[in-house]
Protein backbone atom coordinates (compact mmCIF):
# COMPACT_ATOMS: atom_id res chain seq x y z
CA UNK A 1 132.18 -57.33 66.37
CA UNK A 2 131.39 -56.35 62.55
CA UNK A 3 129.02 -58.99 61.35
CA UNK A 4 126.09 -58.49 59.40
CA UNK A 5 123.25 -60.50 59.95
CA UNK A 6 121.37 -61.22 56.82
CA UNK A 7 117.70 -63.28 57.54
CA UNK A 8 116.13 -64.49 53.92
CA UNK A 9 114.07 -67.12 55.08
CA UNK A 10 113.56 -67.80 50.98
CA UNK A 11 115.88 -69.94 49.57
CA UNK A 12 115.99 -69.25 46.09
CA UNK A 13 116.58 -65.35 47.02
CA UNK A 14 119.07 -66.37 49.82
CA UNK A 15 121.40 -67.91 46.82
CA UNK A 16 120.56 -64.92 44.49
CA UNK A 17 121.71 -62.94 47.46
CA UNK A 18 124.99 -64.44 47.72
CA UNK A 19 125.50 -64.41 43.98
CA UNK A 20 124.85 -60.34 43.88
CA UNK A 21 127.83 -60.42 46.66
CA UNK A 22 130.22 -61.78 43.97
CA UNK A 23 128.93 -59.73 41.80
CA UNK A 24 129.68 -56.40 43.79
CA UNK A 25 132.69 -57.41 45.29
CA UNK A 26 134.33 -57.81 41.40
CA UNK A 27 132.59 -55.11 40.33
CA UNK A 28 134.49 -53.34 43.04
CA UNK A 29 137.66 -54.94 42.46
CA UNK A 30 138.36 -58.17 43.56
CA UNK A 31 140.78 -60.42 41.73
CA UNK A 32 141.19 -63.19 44.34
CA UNK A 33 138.55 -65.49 45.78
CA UNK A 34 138.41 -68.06 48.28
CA UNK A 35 135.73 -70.64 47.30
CA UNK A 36 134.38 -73.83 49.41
CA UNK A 37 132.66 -76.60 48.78
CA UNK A 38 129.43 -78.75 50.22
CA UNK A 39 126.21 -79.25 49.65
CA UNK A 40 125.32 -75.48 50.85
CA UNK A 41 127.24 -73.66 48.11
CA UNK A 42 125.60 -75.99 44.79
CA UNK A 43 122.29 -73.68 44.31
CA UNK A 44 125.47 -70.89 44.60
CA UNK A 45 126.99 -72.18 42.07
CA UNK A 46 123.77 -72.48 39.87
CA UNK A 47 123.29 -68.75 40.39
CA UNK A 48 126.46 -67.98 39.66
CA UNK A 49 126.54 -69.89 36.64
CA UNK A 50 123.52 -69.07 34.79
CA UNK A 51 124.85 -65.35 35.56
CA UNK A 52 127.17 -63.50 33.55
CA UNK A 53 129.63 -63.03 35.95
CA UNK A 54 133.28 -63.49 34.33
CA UNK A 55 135.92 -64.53 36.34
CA UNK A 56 138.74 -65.30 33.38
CA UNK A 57 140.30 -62.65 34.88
CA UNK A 58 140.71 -63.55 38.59
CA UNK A 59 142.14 -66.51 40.80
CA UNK A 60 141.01 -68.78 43.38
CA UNK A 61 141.73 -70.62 46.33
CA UNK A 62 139.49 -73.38 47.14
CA UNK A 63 139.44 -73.95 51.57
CA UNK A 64 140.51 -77.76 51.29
CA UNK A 65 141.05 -80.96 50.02
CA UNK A 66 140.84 -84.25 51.18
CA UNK A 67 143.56 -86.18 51.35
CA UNK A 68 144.24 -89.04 50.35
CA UNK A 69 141.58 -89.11 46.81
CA UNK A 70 142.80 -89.11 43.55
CA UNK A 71 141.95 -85.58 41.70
CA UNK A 72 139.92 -87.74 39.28
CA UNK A 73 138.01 -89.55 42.28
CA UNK A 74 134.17 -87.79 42.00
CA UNK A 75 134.05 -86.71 45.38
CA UNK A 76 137.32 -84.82 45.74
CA UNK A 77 137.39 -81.28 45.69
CA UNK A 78 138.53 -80.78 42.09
CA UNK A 79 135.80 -82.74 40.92
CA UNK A 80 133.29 -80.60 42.98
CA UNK A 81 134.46 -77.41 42.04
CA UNK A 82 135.02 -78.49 37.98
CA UNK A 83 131.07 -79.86 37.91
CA UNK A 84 129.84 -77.01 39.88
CA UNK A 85 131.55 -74.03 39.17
CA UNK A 86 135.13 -74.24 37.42
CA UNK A 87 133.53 -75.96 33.52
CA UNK A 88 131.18 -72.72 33.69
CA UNK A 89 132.83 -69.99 35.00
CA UNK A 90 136.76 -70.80 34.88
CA UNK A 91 139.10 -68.34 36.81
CA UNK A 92 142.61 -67.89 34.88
CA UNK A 93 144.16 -69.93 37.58
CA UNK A 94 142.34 -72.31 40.32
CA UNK A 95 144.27 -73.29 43.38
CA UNK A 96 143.40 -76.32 45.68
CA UNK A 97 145.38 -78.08 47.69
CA UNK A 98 146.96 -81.64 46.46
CA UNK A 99 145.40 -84.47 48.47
CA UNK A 100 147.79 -87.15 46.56
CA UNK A 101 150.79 -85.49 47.87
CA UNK A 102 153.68 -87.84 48.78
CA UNK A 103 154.14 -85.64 52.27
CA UNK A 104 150.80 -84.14 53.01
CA UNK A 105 152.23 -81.48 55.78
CA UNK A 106 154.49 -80.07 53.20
CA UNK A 107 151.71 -79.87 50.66
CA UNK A 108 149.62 -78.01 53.49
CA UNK A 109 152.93 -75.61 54.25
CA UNK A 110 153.73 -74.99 49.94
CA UNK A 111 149.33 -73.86 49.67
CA UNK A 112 149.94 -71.61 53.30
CA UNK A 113 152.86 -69.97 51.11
CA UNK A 114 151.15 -69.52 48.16
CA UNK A 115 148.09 -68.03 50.21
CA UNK A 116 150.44 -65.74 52.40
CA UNK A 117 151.91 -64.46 48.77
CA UNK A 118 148.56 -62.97 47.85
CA UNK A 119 145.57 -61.47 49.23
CA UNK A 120 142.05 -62.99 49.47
CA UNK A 121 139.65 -60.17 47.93
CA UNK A 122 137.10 -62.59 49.12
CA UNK A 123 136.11 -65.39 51.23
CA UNK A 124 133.28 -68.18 50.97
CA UNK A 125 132.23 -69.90 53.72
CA UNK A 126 130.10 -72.82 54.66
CA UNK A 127 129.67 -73.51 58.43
CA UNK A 128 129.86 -77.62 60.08
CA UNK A 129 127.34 -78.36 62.68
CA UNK A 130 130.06 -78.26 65.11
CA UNK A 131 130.96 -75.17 64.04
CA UNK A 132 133.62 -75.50 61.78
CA UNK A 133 135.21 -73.58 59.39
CA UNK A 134 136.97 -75.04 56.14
CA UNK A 135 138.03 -78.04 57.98
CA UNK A 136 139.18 -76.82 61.07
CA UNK A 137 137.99 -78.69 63.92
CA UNK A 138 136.49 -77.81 67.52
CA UNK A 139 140.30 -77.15 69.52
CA UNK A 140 142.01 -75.61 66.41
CA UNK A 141 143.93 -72.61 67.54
CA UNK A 142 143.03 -69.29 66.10
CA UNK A 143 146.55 -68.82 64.57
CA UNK A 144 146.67 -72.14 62.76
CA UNK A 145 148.05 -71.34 59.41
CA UNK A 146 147.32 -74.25 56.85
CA UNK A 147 147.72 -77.70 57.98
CA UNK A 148 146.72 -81.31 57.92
CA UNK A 149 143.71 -82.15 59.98
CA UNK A 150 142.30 -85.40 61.92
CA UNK A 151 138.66 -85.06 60.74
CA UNK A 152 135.57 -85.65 63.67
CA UNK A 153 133.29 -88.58 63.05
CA UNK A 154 130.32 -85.95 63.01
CA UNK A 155 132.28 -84.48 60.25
CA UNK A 156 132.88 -87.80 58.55
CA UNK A 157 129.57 -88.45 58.61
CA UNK A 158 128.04 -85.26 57.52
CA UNK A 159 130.07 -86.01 54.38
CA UNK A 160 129.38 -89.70 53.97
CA UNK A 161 125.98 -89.18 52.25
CA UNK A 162 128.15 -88.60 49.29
CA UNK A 163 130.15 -91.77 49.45
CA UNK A 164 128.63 -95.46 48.94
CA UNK A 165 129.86 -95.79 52.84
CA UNK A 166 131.38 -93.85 55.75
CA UNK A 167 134.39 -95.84 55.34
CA UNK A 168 135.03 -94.74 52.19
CA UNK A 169 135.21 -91.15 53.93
CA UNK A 170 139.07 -89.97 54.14
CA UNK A 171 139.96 -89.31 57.46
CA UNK A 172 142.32 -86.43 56.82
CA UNK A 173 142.26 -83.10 54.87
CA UNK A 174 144.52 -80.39 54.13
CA UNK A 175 142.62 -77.11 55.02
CA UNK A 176 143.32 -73.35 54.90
CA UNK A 177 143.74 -72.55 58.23
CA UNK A 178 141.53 -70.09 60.63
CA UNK A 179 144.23 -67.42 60.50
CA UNK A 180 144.73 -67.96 56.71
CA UNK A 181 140.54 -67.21 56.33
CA UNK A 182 140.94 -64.32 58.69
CA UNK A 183 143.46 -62.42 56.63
CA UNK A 184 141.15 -61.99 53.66
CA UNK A 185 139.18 -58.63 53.04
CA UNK A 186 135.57 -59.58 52.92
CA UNK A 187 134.07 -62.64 54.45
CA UNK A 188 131.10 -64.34 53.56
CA UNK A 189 129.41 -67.43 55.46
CA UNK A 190 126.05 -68.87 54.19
CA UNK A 191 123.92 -70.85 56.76
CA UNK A 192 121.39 -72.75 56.09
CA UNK A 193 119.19 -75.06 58.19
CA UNK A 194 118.37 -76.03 61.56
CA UNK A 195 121.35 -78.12 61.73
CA UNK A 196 123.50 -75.29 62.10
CA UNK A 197 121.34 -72.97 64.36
CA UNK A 198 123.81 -73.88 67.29
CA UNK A 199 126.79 -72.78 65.49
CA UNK A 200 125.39 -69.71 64.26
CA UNK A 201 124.28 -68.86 67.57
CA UNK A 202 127.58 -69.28 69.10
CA UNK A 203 128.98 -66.88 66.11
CA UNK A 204 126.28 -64.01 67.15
CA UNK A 205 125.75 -64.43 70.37
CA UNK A 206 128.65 -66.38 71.77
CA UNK A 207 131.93 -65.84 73.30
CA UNK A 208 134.60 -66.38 71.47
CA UNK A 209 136.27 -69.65 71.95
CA UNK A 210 138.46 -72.51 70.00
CA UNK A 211 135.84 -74.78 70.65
CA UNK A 212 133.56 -73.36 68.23
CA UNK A 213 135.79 -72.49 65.14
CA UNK A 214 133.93 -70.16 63.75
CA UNK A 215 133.36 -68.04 66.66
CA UNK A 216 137.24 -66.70 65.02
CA UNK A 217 135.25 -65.01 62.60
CA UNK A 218 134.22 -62.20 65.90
CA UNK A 219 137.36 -60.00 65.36
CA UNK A 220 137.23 -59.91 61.64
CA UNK A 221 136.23 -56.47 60.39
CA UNK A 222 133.72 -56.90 57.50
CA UNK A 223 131.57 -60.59 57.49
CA UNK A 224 128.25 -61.29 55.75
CA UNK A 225 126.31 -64.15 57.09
CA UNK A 226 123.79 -64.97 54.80
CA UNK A 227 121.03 -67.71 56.79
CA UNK A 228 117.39 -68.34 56.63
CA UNK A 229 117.32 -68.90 60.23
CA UNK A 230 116.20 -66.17 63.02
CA UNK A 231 118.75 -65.73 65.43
């Protein structure tokens, strides 16, 4: 197992931390980076932004999408990634995947396509209580390429905060699947809080198992986990 284990128990230098990691992975060549979205990665983006960190040059893949929101709806995924990140520091071309698609599983099979076309430089990640990755679920198979997803009621309501009501919470997504993340040179997962001790414990110290997603991450060959959490 090739993770490294990085404990910054301050918050502000946890973020400035994962902002250098940008920083060095472009300055050592990466063109093509896979971004996510949540709560965790906003003070990221705030670093990132008030840097000087150009990315006019490169592309990115965003993990997922709900499905089901209009592009223009404030809590889709565009709309995250344009207020936090893309209005500030656009790439020369921004992929996500369409959650208004007509047929959502060939929307999911047309972004796995575009994603096995390239190569991800670099990966962000963000890990669910539960353990997920992107939005692959506790049971998804390791080999999953991108698909449509059934999302958890702990899921849905980890994300309903940022809707007037849980109901309001789509109950599908179109996300990058665990083999798609593995394939990418350099991983990075940021954890932060006691919520997701468990998880991250089960990623360290765990064996590795589909019913904690992102226990996957075990046989990659070069992962940063950024937390401010002893394990």
């Amino acid at each position: 197992m090739s993770i490294k284990l990085e404990v910054i128990s301050n918050l502000d230098e946890l973020y400035t931390r994962g902002m250098e990691l940008f920083k060095e992975a472009k300055e050592n060549g990466a063109k093509t980076f896979g971004l996510a979205t949540g709560g965790t990665m906003i003070p990221l983006y705030e670093k990132i932004c008030a840097s000087d960190l150009d990315f006019s040059t490169c592309e990115s893949f965003n993990l997922d999408e709900y499905v089901g929101l209009p592009a223009t709806h404030p809590e889709s995924y565009v709309s995250f990634m344009k207020k936090h990140l893309f209005n500030q520091k656009p790439f020369a071309k921004s992929m996500l995947p369409n959650g208004e698609a007509k047929d959502a599983k060939a929307e999911a099979a047309a972004y796995e396509q575009k994603l096995q076309a390239t190569t991800l430089d670099f990966q962000l990640l963000g890990i669910g209580v539960n353990g997920h990755i992107g939005f692959n679920e506790p049971g998804t198979p390791f080999d999953a390429p991108t698909h449509v997803v059934t999302l958890t009621e702990s899921t849905r309501e980890a994300n309903a905060r940022f809707f007037h009501s849980i109901n309001e919470v789509p109950t599908e997504a179109i996300t990058m699947g665990i083999s798609s993340i593995l394939r990418a040179k350099q991983i990075v997962l940021i954890a932060v809080g006691e919520k997701k001790r468990a998880a991250l414990e089960a990623l360290i110290h765990g064996e590795k198992t589909i019913d904690v997603p992102v226990t996957a991450l075990q046989d990659h060959a070069n992962v940063i986990v950024l937390t401010d959490l002893t394990i």
